[in-house]
N, C-alpha and C. Protein backbone atom coordinates (compact mmCIF):
# COMPACT_ATOMS: atom_id res chain seq x y z
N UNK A 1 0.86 -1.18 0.00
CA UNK A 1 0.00 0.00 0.00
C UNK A 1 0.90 1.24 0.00
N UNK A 2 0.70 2.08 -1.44
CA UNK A 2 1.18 3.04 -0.95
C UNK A 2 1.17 4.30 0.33
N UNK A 3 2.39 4.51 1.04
CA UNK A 3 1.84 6.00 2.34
C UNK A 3 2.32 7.07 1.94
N UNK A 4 2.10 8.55 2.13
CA UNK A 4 2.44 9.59 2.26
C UNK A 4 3.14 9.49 3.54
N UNK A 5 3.99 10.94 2.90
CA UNK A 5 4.94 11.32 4.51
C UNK A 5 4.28 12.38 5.24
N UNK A 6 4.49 12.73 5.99
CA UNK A 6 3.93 13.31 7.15
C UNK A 6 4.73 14.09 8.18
N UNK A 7 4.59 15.50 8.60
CA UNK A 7 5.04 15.69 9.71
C UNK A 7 7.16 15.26 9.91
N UNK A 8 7.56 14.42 10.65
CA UNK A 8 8.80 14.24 11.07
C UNK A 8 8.95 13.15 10.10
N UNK A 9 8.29 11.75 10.73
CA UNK A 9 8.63 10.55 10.08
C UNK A 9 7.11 9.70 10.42
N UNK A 10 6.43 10.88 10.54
CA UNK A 10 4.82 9.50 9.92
C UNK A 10 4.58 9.31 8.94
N UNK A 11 4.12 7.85 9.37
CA UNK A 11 3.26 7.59 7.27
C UNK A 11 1.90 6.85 7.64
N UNK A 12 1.22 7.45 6.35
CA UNK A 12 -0.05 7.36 6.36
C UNK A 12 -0.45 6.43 5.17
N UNK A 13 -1.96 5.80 5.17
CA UNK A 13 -2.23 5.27 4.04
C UNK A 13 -2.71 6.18 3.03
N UNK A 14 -2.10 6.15 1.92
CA UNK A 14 -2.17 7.45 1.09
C UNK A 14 -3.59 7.38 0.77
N UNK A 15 -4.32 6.87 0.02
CA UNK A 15 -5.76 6.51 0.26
C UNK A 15 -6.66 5.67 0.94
N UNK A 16 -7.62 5.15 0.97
CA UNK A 16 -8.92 4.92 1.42
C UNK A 16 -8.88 3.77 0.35
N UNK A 17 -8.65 2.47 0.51
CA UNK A 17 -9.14 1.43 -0.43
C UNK A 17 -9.97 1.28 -1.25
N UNK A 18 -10.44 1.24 -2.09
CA UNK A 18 -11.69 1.16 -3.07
C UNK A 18 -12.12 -0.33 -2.35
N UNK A 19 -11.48 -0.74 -2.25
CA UNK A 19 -11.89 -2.15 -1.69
C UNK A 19 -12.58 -2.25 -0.45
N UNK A 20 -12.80 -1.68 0.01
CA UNK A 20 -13.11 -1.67 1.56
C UNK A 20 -14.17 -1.18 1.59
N UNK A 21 -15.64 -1.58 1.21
CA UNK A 21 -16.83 -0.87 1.20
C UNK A 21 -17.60 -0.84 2.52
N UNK A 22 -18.13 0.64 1.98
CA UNK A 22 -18.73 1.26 3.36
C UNK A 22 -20.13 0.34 3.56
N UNK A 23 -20.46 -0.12 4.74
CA UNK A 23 -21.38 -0.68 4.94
C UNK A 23 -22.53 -0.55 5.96
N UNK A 24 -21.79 0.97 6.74
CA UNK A 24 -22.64 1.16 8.20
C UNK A 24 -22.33 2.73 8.35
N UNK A 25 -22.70 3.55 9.14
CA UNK A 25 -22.72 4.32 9.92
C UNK A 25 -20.97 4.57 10.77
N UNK A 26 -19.95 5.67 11.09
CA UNK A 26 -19.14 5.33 11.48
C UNK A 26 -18.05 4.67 10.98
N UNK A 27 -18.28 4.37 10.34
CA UNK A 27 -16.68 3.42 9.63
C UNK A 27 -15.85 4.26 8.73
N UNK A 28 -16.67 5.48 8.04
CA UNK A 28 -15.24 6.54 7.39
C UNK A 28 -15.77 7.69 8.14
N UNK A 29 -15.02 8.34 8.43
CA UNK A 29 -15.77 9.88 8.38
C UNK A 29 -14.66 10.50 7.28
N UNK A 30 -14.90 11.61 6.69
CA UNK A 30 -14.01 12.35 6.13
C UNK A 30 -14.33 14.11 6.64
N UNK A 31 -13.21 15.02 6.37
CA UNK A 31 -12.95 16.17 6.68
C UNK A 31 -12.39 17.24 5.58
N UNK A 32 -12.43 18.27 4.92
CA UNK A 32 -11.96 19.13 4.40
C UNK A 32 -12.44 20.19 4.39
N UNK A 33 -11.70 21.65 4.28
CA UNK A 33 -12.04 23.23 4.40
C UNK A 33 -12.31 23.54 3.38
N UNK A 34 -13.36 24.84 3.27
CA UNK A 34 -13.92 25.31 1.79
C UNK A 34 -14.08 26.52 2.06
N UNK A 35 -13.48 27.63 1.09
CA UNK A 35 -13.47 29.03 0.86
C UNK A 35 -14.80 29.45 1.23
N UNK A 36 -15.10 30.14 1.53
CA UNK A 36 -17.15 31.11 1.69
C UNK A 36 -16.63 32.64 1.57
N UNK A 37 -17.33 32.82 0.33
CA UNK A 37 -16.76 34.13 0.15
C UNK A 37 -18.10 35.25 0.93
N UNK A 38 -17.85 36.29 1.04
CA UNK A 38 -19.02 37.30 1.60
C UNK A 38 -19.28 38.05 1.16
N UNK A 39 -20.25 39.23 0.90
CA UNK A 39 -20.14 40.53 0.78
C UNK A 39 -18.31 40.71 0.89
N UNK A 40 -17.70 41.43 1.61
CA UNK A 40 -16.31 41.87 2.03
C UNK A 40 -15.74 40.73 2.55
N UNK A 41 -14.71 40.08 2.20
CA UNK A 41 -13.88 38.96 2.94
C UNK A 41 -14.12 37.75 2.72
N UNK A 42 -14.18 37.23 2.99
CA UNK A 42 -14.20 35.01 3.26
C UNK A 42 -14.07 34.56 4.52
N UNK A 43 -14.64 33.42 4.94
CA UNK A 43 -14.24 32.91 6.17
C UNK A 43 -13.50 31.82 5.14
N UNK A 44 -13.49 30.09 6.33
CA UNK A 44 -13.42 29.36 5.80
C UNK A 44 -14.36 27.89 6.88
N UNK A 45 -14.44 26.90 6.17
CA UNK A 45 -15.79 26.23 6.64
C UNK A 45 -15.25 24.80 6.47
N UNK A 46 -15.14 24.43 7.17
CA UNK A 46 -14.83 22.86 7.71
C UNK A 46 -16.09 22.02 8.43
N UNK A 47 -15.91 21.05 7.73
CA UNK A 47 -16.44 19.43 8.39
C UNK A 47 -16.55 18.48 7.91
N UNK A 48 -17.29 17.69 9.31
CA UNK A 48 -16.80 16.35 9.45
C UNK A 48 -18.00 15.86 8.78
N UNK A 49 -17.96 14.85 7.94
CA UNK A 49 -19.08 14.24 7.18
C UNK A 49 -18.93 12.31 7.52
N UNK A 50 -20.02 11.90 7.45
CA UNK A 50 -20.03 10.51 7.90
C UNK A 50 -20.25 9.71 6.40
N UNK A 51 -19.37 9.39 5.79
CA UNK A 51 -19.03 8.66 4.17
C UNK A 51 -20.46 7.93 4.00
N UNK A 52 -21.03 6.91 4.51
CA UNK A 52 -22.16 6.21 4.28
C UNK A 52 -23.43 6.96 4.57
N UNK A 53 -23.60 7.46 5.30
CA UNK A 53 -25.12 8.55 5.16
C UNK A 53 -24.84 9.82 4.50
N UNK A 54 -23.88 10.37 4.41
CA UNK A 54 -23.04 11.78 3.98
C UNK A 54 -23.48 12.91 5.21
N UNK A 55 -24.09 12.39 6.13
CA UNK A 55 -24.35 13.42 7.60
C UNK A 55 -23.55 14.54 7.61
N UNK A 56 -23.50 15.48 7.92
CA UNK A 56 -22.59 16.61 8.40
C UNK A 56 -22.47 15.93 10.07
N UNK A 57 -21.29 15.78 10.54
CA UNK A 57 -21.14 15.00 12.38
C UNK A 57 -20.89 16.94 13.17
N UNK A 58 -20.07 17.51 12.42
CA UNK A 58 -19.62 18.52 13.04
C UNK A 58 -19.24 19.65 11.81
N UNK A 59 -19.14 20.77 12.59
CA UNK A 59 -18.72 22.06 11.79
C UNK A 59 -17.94 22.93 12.00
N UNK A 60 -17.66 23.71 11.37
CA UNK A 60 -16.48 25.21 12.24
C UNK A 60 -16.86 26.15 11.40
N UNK A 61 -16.39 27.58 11.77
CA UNK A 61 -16.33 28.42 10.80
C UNK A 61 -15.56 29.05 11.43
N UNK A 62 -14.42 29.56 10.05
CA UNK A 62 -13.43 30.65 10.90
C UNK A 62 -13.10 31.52 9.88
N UNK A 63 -11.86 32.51 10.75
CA UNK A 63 -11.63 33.57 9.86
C UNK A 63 -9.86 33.51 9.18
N UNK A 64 -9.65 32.30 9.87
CA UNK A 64 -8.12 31.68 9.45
C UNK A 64 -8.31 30.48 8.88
N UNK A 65 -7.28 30.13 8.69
CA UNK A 65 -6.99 28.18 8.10
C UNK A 65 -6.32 27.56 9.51
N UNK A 66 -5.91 27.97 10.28
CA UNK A 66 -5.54 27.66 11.68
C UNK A 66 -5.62 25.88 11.67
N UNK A 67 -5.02 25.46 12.72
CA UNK A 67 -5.66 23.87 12.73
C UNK A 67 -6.72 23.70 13.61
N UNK A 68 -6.50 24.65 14.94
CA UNK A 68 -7.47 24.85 16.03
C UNK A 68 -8.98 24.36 15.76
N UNK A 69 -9.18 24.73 14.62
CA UNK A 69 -10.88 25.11 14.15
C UNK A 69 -10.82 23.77 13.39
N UNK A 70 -10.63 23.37 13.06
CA UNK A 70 -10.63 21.86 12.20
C UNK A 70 -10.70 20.89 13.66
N UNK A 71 -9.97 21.05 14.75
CA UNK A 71 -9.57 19.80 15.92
C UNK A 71 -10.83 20.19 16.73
N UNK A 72 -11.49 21.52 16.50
CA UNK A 72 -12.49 21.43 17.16
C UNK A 72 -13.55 20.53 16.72
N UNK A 73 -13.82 20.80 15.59
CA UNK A 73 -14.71 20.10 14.50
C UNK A 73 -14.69 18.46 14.45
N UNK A 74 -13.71 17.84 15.08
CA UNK A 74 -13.17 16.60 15.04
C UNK A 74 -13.56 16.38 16.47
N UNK A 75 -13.06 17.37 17.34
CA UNK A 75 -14.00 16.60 18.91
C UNK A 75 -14.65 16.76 19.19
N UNK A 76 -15.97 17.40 18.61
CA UNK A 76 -17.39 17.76 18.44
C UNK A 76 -17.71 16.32 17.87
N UNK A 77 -17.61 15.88 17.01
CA UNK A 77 -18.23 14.48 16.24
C UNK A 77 -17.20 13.83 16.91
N UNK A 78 -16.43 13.73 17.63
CA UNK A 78 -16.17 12.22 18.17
C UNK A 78 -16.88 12.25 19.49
N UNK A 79 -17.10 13.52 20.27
CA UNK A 79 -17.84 13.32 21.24
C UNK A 79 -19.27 13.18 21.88
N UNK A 80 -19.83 13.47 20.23
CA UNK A 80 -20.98 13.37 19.89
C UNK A 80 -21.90 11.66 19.37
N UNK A 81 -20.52 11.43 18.27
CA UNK A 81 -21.41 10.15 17.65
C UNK A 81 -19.78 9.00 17.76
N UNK A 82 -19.15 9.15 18.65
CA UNK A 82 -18.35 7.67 19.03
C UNK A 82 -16.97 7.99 17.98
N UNK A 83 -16.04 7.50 17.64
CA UNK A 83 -15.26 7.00 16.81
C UNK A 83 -15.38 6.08 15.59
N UNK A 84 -14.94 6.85 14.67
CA UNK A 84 -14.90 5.96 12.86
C UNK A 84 -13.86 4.97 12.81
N UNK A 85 -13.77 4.28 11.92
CA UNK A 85 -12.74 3.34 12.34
C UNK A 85 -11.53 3.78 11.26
N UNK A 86 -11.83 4.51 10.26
CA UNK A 86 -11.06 5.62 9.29
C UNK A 86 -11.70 7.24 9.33
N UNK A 87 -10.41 7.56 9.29
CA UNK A 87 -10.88 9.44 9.32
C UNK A 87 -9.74 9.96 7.70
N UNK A 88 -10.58 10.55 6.90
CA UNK A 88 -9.79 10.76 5.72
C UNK A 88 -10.10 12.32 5.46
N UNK A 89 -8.64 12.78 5.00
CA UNK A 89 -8.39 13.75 4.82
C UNK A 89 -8.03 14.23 3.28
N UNK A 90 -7.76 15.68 2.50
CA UNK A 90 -6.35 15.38 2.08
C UNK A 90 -5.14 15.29 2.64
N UNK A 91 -4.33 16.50 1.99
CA UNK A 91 -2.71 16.54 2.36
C UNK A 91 -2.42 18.04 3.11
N UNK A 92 -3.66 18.57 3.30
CA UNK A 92 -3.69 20.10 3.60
C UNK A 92 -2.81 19.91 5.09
N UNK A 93 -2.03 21.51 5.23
CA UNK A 93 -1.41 21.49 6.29
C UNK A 93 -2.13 21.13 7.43
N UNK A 94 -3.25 21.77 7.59
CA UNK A 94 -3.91 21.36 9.23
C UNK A 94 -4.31 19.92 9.09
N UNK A 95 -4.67 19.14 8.36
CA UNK A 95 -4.61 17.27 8.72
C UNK A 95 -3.31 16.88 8.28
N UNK A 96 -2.17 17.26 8.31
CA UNK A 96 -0.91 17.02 8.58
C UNK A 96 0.07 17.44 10.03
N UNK A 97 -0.88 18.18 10.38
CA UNK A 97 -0.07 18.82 11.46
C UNK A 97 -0.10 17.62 12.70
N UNK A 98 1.34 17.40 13.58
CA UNK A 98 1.42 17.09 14.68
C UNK A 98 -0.07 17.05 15.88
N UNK A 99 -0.90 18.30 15.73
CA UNK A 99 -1.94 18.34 16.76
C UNK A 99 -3.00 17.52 16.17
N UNK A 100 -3.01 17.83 14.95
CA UNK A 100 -4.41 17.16 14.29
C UNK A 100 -4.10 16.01 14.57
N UNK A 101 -3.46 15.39 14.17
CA UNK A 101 -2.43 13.69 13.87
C UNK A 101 -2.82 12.87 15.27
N UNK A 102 -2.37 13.78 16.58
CA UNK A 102 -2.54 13.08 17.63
C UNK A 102 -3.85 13.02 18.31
N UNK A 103 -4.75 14.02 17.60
CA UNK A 103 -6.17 13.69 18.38
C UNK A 103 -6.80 12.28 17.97
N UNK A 104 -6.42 12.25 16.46
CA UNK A 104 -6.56 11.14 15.60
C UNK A 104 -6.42 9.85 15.90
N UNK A 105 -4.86 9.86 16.25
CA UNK A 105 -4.31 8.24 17.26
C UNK A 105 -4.65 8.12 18.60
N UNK A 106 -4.76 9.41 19.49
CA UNK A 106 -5.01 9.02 20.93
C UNK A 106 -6.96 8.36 20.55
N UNK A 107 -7.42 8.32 19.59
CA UNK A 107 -8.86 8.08 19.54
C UNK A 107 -8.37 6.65 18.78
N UNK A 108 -7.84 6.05 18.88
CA UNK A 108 -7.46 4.60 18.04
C UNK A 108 -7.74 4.58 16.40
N UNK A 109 -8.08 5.71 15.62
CA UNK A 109 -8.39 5.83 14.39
C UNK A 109 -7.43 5.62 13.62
N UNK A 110 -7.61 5.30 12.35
CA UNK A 110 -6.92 4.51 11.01
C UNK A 110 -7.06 5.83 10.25
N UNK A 111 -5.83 6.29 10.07
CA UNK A 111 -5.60 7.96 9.22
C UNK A 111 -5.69 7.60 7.58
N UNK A 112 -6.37 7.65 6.67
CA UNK A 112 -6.36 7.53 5.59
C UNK A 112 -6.54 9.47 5.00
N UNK A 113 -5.12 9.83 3.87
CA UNK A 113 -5.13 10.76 3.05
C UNK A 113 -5.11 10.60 2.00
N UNK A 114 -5.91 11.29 1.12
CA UNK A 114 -5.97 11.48 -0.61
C UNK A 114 -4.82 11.59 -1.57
N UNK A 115 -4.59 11.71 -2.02
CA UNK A 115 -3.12 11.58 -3.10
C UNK A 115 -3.49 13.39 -3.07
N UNK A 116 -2.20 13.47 -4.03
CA UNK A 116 -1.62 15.04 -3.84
C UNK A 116 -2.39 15.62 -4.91
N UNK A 117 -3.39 16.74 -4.50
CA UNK A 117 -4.35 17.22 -6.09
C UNK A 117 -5.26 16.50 -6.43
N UNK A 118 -5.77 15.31 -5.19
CA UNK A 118 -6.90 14.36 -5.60
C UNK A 118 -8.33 14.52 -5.13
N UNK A 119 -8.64 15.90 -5.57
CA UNK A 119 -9.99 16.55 -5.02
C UNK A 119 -11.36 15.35 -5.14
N UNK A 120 -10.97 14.10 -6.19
CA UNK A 120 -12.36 13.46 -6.20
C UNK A 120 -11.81 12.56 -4.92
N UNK A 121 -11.09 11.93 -4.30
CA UNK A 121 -11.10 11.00 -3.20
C UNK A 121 -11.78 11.02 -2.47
N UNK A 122 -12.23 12.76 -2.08
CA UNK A 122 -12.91 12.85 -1.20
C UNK A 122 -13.84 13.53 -1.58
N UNK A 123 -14.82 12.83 -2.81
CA UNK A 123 -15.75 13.50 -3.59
C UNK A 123 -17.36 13.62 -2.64
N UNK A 124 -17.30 12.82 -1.63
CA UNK A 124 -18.39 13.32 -0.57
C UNK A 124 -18.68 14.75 -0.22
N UNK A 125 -17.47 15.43 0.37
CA UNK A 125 -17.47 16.48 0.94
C UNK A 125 -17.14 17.63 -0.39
N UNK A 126 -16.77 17.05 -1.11
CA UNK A 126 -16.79 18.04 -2.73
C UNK A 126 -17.93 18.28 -2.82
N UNK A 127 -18.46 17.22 -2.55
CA UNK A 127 -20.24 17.39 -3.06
C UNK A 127 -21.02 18.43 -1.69
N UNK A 128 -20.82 18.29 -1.27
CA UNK A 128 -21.23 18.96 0.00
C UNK A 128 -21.17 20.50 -0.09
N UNK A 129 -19.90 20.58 -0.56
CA UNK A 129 -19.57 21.91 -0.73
C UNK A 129 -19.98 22.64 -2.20
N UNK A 130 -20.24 21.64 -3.03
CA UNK A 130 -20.92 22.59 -4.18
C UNK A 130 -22.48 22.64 -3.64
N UNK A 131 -23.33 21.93 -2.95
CA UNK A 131 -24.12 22.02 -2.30
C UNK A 131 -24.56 23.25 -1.95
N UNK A 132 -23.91 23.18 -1.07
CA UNK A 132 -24.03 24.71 -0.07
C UNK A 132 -23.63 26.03 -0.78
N UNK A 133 -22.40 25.72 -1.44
CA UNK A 133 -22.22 27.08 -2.28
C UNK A 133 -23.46 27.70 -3.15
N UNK A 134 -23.86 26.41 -3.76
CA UNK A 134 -24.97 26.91 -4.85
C UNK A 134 -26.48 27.15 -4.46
N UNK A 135 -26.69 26.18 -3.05
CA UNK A 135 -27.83 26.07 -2.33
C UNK A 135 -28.21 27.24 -1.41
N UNK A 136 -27.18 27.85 -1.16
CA UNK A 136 -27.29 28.73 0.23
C UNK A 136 -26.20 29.93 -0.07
N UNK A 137 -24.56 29.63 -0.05
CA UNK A 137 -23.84 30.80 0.10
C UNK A 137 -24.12 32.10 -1.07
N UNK A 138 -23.86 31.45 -2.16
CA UNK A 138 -24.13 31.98 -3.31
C UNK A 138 -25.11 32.88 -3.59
N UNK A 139 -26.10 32.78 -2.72
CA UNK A 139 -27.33 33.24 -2.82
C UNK A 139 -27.94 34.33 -1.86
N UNK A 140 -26.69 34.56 -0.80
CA UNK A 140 -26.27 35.32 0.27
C UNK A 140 -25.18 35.91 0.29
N UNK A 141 -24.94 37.35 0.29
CA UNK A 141 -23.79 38.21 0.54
C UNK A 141 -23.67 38.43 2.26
N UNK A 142 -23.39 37.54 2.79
CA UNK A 142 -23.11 37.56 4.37
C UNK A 142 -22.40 38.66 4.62
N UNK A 143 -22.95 39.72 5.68
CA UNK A 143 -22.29 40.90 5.75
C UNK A 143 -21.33 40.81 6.90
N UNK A 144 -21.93 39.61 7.90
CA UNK A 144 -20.65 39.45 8.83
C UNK A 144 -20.33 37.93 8.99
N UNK A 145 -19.25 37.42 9.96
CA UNK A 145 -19.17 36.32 10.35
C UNK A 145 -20.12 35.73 11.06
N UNK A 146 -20.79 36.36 12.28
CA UNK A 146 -21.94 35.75 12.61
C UNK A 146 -23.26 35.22 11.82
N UNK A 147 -23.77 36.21 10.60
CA UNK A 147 -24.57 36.13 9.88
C UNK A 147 -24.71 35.04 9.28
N UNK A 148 -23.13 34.56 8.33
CA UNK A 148 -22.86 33.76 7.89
C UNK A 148 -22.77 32.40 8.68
N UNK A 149 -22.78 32.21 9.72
CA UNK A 149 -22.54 31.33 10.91
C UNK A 149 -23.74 30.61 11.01
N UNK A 150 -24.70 31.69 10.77
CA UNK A 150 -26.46 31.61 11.22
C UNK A 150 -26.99 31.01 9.54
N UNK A 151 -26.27 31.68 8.71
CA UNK A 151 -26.82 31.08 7.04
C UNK A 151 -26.50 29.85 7.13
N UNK A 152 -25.03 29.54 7.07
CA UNK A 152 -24.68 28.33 6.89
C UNK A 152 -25.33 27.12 7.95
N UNK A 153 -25.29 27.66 9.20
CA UNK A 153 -25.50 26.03 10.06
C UNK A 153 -27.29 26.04 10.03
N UNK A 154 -28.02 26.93 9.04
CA UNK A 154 -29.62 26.88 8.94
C UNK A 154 -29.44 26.01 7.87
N UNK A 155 -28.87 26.08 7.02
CA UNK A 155 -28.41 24.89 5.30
C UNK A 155 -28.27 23.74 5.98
N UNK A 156 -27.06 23.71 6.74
CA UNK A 156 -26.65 22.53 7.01
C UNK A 156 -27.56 21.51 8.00
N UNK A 157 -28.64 22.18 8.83
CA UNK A 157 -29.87 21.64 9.48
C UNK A 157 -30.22 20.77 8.15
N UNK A 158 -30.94 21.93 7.47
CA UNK A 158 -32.16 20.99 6.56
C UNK A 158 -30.86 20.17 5.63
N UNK A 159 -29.72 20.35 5.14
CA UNK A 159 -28.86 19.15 4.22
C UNK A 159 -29.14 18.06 5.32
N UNK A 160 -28.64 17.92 6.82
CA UNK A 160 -29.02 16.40 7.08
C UNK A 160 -30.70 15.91 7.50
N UNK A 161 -31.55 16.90 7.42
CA UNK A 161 -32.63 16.56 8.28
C UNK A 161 -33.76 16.28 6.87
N UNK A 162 -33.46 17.45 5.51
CA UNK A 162 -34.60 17.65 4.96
C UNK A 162 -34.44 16.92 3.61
N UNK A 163 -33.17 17.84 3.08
CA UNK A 163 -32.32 17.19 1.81
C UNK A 163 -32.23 15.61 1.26
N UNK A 164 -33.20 15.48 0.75
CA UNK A 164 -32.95 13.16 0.36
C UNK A 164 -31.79 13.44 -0.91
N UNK A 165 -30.88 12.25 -0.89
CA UNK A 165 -30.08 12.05 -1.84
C UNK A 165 -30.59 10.82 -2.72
N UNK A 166 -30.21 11.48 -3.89
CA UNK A 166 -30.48 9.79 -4.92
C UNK A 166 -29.53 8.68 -4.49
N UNK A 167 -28.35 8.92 -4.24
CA UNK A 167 -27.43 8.10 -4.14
C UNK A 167 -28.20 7.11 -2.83
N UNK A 168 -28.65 7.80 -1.81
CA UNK A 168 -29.33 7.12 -0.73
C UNK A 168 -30.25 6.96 -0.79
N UNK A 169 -30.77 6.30 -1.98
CA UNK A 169 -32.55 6.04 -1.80
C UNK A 169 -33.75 7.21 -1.72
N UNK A 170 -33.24 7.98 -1.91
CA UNK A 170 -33.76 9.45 -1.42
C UNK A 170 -34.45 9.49 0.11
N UNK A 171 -33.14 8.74 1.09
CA UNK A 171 -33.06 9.01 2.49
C UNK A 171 -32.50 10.47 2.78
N UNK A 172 -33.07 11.21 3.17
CA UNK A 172 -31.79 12.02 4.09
C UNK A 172 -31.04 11.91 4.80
N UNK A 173 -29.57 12.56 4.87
CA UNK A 173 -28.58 12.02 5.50
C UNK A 173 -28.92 11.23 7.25
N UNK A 174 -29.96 12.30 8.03
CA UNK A 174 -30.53 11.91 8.81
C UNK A 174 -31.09 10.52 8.88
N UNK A 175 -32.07 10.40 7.77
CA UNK A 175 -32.56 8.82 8.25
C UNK A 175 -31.42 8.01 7.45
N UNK A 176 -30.40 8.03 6.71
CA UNK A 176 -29.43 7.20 6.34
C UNK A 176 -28.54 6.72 7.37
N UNK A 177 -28.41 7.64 8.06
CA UNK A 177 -27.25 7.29 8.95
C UNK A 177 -28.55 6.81 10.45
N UNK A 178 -28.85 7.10 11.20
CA UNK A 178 -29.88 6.92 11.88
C UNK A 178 -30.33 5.76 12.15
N UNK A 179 -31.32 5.38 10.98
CA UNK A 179 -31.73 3.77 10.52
C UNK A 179 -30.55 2.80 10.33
N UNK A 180 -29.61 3.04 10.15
CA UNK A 180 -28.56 2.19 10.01
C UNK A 180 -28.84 1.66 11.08
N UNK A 181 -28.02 2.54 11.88
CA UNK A 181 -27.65 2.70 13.47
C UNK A 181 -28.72 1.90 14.36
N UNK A 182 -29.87 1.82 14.15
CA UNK A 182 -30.83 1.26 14.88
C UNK A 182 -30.69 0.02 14.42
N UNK A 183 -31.03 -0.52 13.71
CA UNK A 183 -30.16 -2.36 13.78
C UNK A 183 -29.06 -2.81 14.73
N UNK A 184 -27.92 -1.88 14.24
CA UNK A 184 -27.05 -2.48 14.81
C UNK A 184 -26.77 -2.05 16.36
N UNK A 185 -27.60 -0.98 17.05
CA UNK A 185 -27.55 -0.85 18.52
C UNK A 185 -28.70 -1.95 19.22
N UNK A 186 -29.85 -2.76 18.41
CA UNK A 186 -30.80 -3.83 19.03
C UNK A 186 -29.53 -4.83 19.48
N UNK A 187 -28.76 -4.97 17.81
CA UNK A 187 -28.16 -6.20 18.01
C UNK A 187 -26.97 -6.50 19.33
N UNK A 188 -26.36 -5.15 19.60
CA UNK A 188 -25.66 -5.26 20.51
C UNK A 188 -25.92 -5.29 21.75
């Protein structure tokens, strides 16, 4: 398997197997940041998405690329809905960094990153983000950060609660991930 390098001397699995199909709730999550432009300025907008329902788990919004705001976003959905058994990234500095890296392993997670310039790997959260751009930002000149705070996490309600995907049966991410989940918490 090919790894990427990392940091000092980590290595990672450079991708996410094609082989390894998603079959539940929890087993990938993935993560990446997306420009939001405003009236005046940009923030930038991170989260955590659950690969098999496409859920939004967690969010951020900031006014940097910082890593801070990404590790928040990561212990919001792990402390919320448990541990994935893969967390995939790209190659961006903040899921390379030392802090990100170790919230990652002290949670027993399997680090899978995208190849270098491989925007479809993590074509979930691509999708997500043309979503919202075209669904909501686009359609709003956010005059401040709060505003925008209040636009975006009102989208991101109805994307997991209201929004059905074809890909999912035309479940919403809500009952995709949800209904899963209820099988397999009887069985345990």
């Amino acid at each position: 398997m090919p790894v990427a390098q990392h940091g000092k001397d980590a290595e990672y699995q450079k991708y996410l197997d094609e082989r390894n199909a998603i079959r539940q709730p929890n087993q990938v999550w993935a993560m990446d940041i997306s420009y939001i432009p405003m009236a005046r300025g940009f923030v930038y907008l991170c989260a955590v998405v659950d690969w098999f329902s496409r859920r939004v788990l967690s969010w951020r919004l900031s006014i940097t690329m910082e890593t801070a705001f990404c590790i928040e976003a990561v212990e919001e959905a792990l402390s919320r809905y448990g541990k994935p058994d893969i967390f995939n990234t790209d190659q961006g500095s903040q899921f390379t960094s030392i802090d990100f890296i170790t919230v990652l392993k002290t949670a027993g997670i399997e680090i899978s990153m995208d190849g270098k310039g491989a925007w479809r790997d993590n074509v979930f959260v691509e999708r997500l983000w043309r979503s919202i751009k075209y669904e909501e930002v686009y359609l709003h000149a956010y005059k401040t950060v709060p505003e925008a705070r209040t636009g975006i996490g009102r989208y991101l309600t109805f994307y997991n609660t209201r929004r059905p995907h074809s890909s999912l049966d035309r479940q919403t991410p809500d009952q995709a991930y949800f209904n899963a989940l209820t099988p397999m918490m009887v069985a345990a």
